[in-house]
C-alpha atoms as a PDB file:
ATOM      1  CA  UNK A   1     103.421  90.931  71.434  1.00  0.00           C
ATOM      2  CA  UNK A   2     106.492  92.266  73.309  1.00  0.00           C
ATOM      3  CA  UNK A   3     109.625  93.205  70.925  1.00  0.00           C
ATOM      4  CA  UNK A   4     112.989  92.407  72.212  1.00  0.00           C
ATOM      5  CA  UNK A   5     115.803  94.166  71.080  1.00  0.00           C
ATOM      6  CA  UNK A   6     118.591  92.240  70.839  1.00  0.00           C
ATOM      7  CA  UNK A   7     122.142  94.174  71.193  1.00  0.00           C
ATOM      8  CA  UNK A   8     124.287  91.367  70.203  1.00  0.00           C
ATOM      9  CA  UNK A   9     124.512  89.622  73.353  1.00  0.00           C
ATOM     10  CA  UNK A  10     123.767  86.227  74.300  1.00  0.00           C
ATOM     11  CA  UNK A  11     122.011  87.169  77.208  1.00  0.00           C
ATOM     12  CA  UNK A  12     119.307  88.234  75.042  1.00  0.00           C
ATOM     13  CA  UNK A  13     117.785  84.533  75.155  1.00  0.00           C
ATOM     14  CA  UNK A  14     117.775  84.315  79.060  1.00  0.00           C
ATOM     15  CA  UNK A  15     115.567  87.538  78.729  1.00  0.00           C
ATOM     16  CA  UNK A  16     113.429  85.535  76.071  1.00  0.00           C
ATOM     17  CA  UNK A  17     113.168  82.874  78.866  1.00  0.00           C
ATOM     18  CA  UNK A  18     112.112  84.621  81.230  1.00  0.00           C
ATOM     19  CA  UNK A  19     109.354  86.763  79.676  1.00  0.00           C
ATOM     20  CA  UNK A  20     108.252  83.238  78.190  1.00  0.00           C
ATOM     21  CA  UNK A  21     107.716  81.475  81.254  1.00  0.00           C
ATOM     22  CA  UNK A  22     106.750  85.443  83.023  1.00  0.00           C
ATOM     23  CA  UNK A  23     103.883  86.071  80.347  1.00  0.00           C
ATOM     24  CA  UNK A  24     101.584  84.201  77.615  1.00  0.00           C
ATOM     25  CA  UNK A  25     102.583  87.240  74.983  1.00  0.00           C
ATOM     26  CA  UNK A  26     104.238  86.089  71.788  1.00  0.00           C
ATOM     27  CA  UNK A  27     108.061  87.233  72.044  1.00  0.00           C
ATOM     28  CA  UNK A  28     109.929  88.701  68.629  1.00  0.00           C
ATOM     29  CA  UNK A  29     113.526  88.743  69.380  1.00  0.00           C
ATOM     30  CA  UNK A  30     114.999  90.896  66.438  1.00  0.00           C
ATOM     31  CA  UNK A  31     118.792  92.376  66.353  1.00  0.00           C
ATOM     32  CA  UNK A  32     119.414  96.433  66.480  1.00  0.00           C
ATOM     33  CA  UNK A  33     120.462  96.409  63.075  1.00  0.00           C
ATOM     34  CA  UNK A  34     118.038  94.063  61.420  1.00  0.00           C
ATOM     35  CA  UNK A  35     114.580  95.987  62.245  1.00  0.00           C
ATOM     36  CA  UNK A  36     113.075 100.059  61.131  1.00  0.00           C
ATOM     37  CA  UNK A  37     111.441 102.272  63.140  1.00  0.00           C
ATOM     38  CA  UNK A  38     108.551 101.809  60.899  1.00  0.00           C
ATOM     39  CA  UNK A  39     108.601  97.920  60.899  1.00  0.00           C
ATOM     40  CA  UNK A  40     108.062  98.554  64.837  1.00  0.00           C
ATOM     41  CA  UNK A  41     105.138 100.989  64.260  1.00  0.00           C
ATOM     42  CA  UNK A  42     103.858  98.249  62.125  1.00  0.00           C
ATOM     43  CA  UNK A  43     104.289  95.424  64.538  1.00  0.00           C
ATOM     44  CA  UNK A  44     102.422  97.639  67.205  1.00  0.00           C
ATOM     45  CA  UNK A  45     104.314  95.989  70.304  1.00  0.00           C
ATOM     46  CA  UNK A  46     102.590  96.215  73.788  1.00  0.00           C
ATOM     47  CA  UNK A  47     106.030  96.693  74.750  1.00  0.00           C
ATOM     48  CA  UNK A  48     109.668  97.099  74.098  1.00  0.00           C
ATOM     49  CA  UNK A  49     112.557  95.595  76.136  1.00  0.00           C
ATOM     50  CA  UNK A  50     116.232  96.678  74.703  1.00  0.00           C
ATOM     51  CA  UNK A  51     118.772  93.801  76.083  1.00  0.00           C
ATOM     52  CA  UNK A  52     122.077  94.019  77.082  1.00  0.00           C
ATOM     53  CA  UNK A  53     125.110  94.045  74.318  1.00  0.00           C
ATOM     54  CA  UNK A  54     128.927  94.354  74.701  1.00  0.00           C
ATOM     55  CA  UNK A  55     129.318  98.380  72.778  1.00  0.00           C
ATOM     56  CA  UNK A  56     128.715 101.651  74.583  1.00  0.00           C
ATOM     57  CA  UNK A  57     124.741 102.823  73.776  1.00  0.00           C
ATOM     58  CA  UNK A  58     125.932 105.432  71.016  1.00  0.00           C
ATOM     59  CA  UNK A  59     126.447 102.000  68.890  1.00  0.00           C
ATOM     60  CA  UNK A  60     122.832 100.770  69.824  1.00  0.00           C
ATOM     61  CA  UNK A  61     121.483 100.707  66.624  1.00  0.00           C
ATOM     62  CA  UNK A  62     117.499 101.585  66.741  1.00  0.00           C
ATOM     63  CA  UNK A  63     117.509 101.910  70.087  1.00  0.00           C
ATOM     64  CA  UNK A  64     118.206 105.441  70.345  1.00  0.00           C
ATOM     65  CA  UNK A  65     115.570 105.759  67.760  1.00  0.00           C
ATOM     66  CA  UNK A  66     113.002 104.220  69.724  1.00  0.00           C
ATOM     67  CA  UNK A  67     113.457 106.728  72.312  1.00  0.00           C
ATOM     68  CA  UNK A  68     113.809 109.918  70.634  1.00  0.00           C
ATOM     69  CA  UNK A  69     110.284 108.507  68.342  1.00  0.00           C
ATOM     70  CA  UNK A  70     108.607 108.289  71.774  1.00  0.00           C
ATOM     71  CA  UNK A  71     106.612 106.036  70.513  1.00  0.00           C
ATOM     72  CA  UNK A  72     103.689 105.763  73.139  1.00  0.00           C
ATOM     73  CA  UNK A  73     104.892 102.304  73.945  1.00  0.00           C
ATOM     74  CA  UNK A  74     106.593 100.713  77.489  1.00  0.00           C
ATOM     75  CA  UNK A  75     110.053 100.343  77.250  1.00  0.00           C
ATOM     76  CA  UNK A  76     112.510  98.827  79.398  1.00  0.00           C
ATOM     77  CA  UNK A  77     115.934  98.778  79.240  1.00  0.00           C
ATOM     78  CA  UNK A  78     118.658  96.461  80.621  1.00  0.00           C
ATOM     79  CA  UNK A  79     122.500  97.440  80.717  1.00  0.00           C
ATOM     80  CA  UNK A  80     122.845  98.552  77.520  1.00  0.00           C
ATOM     81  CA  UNK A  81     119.453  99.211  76.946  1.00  0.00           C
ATOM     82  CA  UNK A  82     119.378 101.306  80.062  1.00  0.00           C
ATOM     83  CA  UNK A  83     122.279 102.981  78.954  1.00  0.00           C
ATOM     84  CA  UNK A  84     120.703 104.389  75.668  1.00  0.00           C
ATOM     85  CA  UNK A  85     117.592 105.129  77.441  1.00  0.00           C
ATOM     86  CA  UNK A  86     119.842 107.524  79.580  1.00  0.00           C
ATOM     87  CA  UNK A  87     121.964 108.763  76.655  1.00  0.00           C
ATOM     88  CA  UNK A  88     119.166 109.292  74.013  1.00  0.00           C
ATOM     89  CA  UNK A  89     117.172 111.590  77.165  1.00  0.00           C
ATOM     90  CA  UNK A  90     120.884 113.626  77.442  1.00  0.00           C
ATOM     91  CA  UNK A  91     122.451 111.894  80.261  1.00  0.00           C
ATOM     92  CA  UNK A  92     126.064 111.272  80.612  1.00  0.00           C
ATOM     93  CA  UNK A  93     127.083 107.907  80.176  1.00  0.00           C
ATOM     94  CA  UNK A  94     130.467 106.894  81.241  1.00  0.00           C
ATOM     95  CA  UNK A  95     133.093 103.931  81.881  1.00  0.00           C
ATOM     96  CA  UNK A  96     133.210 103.015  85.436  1.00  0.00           C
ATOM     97  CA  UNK A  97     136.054 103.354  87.737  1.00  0.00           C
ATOM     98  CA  UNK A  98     135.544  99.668  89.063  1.00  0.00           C
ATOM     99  CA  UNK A  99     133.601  97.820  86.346  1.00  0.00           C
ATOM    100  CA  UNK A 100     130.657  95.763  88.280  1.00  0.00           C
ATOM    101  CA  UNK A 101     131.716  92.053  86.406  1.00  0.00           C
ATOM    102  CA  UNK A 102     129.278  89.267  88.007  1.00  0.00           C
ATOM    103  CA  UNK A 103     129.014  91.232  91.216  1.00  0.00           C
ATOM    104  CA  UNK A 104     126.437  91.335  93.871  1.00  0.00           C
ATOM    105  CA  UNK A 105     124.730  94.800  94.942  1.00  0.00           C
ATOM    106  CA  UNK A 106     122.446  95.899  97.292  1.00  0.00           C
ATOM    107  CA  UNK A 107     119.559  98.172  95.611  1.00  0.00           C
ATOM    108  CA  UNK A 108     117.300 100.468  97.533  1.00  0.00           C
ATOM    109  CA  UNK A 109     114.413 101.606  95.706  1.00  0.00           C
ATOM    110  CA  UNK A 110     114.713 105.686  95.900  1.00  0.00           C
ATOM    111  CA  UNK A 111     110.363 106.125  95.083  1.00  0.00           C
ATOM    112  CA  UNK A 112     107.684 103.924  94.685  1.00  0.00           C
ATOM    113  CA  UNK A 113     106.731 102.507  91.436  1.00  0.00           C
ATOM    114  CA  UNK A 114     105.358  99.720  89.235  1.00  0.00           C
ATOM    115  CA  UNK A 115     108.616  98.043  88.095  1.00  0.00           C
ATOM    116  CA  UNK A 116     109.306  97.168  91.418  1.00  0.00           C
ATOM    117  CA  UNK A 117     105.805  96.375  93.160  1.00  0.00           C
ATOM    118  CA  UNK A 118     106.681  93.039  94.060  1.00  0.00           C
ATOM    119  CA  UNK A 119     109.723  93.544  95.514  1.00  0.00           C
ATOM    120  CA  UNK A 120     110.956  94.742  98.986  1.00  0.00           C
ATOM    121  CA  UNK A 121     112.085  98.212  99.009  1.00  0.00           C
ATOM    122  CA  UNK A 122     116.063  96.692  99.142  1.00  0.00           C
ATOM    123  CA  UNK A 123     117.000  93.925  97.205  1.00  0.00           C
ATOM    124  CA  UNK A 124     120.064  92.104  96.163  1.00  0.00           C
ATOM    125  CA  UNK A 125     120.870  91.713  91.745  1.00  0.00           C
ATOM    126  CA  UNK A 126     123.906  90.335  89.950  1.00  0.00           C
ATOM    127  CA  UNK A 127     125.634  93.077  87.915  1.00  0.00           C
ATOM    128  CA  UNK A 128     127.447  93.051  84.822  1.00  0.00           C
ATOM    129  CA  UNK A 129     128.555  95.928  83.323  1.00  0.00           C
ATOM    130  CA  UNK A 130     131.456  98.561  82.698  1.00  0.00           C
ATOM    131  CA  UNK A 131     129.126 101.893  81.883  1.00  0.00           C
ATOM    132  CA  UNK A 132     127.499 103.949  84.254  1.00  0.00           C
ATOM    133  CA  UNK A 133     124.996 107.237  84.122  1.00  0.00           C
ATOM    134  CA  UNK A 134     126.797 109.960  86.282  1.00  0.00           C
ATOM    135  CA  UNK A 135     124.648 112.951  85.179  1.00  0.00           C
ATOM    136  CA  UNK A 136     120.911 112.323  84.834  1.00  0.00           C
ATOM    137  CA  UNK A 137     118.728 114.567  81.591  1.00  0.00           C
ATOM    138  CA  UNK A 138     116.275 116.570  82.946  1.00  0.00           C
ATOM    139  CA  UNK A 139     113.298 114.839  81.539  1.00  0.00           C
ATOM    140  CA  UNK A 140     114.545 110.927  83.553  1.00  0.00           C
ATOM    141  CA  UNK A 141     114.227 109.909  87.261  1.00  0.00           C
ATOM    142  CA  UNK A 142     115.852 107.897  89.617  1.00  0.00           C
ATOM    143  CA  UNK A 143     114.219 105.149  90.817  1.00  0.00           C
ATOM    144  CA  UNK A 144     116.664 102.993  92.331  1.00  0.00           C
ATOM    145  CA  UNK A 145     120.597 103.182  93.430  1.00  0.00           C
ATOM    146  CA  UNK A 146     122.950 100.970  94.567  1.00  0.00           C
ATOM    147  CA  UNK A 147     124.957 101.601  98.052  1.00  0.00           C
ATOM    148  CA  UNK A 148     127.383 103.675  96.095  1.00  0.00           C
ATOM    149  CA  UNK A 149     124.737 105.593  94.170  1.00  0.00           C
ATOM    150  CA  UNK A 150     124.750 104.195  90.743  1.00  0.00           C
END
């Protein structure tokens, strides 16, 4: 079973779609606010994915928890999710000086690994979002940047 996360943005479902028609595991959508750290440990997930939501990650509800439990379990964060992953490891998170609404980027993958295996080494996303990490915690990596360097 994978547990979505669901930061109070409708984008949450697209993610549902995807992973639906992506893998044959049974998806539990449940909102930050509505689940325990211990009702995850109970559910025993095979992996966590933290959606995107319209706050900055300090208002992420259990998803700092999830990080700081290190829980033994995959997680993947998008936008917001990614956000608290940074902030909850002691990164800086920050508001952009050019927020990146429904614009296209160029990524280049900055070291090899499984997230992106099937995927050239640059490849084009749609971005949506007004944050940005500027100062990385010691214990994270980057793994991809755009042509700026977020």
């Amino acid at each position: 079973m994978i547990l979505l996360i669901d930061n109070y943005d409708s984008f949450v479902f697209n993610v549902k779609s995807m992973l639906e028609q992506l893998s044959n595991d049974e998806i539990l959508v449940r909102r930050n606010d509505e689940i325990s750290l211990s009702e995850i440990k109970n559910l025993n997930p095979t992996h966590i994915i933290l959606s995107p939501g319209p706050k900055h990650p300090s208002q992420s509800g259990i998803c700092l928890e999830i990080f700081k439990a290190r829980l033994n379990i995959p997680v993947l964060g998008i936008c917001l999710g990614h956000q608290a992953l940074a902030l909850a490891f002691d990164s800086l998170v920050v508001k952009m000086q050019e927020p990146m609404h429904a614009k296209n980027s160029l990524i280049k993958q900055c070291k090899e690994n499984e997230l992106f295996s099937n995927l050239p080494s640059n490849f084009s996303v749609m971005r949506y979002h007004s944050l940005e990490v500027k100062q990385l915690g010691d214990e994270l990596e980057i793994l991809a940047l755009d042509e700026k360097g977020v």
